[in-house]
Protein backbone atom coordinates (compact mmCIF):
# COMPACT_ATOMS: atom_id res chain seq x y z
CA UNK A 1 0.00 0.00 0.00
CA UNK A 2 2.92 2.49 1.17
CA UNK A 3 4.43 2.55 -2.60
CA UNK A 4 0.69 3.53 -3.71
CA UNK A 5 1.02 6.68 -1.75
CA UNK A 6 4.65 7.50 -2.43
CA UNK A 7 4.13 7.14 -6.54
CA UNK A 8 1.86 10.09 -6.23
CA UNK A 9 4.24 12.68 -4.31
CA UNK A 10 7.31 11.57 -6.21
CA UNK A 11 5.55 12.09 -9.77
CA UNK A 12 4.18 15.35 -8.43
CA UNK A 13 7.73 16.99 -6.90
CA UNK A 14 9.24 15.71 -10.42
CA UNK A 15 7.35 18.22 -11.89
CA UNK A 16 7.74 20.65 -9.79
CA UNK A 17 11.49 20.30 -10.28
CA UNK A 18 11.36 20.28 -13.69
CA UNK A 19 9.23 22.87 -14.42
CA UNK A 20 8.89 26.25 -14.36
CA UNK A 21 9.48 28.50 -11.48
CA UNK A 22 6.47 29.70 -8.88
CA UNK A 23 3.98 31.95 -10.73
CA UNK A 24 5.39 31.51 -14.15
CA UNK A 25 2.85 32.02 -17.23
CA UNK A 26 4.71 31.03 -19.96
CA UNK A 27 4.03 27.94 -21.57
CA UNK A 28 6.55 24.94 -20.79
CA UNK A 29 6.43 21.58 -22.20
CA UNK A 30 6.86 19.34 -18.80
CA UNK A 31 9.11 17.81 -18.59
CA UNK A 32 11.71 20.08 -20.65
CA UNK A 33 13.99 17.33 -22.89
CA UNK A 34 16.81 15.50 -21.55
CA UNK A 35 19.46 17.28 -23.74
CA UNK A 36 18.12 20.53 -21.98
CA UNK A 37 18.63 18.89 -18.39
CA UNK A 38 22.02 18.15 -19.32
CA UNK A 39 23.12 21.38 -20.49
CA UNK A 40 21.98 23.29 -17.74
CA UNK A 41 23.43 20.94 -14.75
CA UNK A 42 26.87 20.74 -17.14
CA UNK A 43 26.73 24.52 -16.68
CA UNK A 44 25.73 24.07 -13.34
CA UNK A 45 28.33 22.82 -11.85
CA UNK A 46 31.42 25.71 -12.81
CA UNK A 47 29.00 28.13 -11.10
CA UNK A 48 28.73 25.67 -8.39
CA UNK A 49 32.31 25.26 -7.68
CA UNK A 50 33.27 29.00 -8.79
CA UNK A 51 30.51 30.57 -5.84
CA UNK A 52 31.70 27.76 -3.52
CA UNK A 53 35.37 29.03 -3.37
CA UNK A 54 34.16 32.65 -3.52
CA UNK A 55 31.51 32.23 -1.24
CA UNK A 56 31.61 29.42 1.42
CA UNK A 57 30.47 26.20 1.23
CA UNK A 58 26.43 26.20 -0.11
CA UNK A 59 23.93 24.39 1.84
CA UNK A 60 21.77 23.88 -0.82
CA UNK A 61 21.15 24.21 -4.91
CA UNK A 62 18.13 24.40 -7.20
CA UNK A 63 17.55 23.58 -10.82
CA UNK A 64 14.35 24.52 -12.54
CA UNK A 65 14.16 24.63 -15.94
CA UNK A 66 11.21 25.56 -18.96
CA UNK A 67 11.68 24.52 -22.52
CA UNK A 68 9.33 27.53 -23.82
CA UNK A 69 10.16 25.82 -27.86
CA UNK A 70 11.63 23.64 -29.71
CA UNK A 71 14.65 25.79 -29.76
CA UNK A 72 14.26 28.00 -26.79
CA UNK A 73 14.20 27.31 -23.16
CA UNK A 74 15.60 29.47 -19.66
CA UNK A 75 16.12 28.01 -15.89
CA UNK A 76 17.15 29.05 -12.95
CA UNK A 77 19.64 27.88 -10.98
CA UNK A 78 19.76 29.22 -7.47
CA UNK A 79 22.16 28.50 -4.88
CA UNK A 80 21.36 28.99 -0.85
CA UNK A 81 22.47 29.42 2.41
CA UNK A 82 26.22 30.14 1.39
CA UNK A 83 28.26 30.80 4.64
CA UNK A 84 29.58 34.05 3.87
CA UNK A 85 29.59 37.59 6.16
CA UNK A 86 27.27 39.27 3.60
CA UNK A 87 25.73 36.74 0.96
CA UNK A 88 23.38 34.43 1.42
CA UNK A 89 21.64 33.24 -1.67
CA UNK A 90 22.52 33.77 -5.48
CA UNK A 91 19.99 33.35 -8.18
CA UNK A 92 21.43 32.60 -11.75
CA UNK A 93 18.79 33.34 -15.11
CA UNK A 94 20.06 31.19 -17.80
CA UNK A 95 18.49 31.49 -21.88
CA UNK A 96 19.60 28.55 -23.87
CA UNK A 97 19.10 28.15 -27.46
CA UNK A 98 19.23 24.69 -29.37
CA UNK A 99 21.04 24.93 -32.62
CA UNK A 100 21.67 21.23 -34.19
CA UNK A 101 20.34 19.57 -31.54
CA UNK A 102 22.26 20.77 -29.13
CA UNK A 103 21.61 23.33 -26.29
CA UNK A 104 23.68 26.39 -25.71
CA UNK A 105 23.73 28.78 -22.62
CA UNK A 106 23.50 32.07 -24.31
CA UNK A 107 22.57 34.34 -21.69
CA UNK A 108 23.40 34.26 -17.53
CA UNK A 109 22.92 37.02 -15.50
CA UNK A 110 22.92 36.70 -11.92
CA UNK A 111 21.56 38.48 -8.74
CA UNK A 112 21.88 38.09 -4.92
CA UNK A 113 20.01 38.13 -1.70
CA UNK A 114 21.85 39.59 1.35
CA UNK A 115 21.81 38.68 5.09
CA UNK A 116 19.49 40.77 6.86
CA UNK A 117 21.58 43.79 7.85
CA UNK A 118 23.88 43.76 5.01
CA UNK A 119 21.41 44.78 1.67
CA UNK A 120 18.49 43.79 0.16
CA UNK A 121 16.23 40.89 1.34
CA UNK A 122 15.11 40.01 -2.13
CA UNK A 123 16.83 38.96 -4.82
CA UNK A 124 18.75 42.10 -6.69
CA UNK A 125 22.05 42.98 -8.75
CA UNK A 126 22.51 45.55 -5.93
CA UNK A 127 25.58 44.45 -4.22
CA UNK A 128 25.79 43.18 -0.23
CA UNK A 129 27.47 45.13 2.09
């Protein structure tokens, strides 16, 4: 009976990881391809390891993603609770574009949210103080 409940919730918080972000209104095809995963966690993990030795060690990273075409598709990749003075969560926005079958990051622009006392609470290019 237990795996009867569990197929549910795991089919459900697939989607949610795979899809779009909270209140997005574009129109994604769920689950974006599997050449799309991949070219967002290869491009993942440099920003991973890059905010890691800038940053502190990160307690936690998410991956959504929305394939908005056939050739056009953006995720988000944030990473949170970082264990530095002033930081303490960075969003990434990444466009990619398929050309050949293959999925390109053309566009990443980043923004940060600041411990409470040191800049903005939301997420913002304004730096943290």
């Amino acid at each position: 009976m237990r795996p009867l409940v569990l197929l549910p919730a795991v089919c459900l918080l697939a989607v949610a990881v795979a899809g779009c972000g909270a209140g997005a209104t574009t129109n994604c095809k769920v689950p974006p391809d599997r050449e799309l995963l991949l070219a967002v966690r290869a491009h993942a993990g440099p920003i991973v390891v890059t905010t890691a030795e800038k940053r502190g060690n990160a307690g936690r990273l998410t991956i959504t993603a929305c394939q908005t075409s056939d050739t056009e598709a953006t995720a988000t990749l944030t990473v949170f609770s970082l264990s530095n003075e002033s930081i303490r969560d960075i969003r990434h926005g990444i466009k990619l574009e398929r050309e050949a079958g293959r999925w390109t990051v053309i566009g990443d622009a980043h923004s940060r949210r600041c411990y409470e006392g040191r800049g903005s609470q939301e997420f913002s290019s304004a730096k943290c103080t």
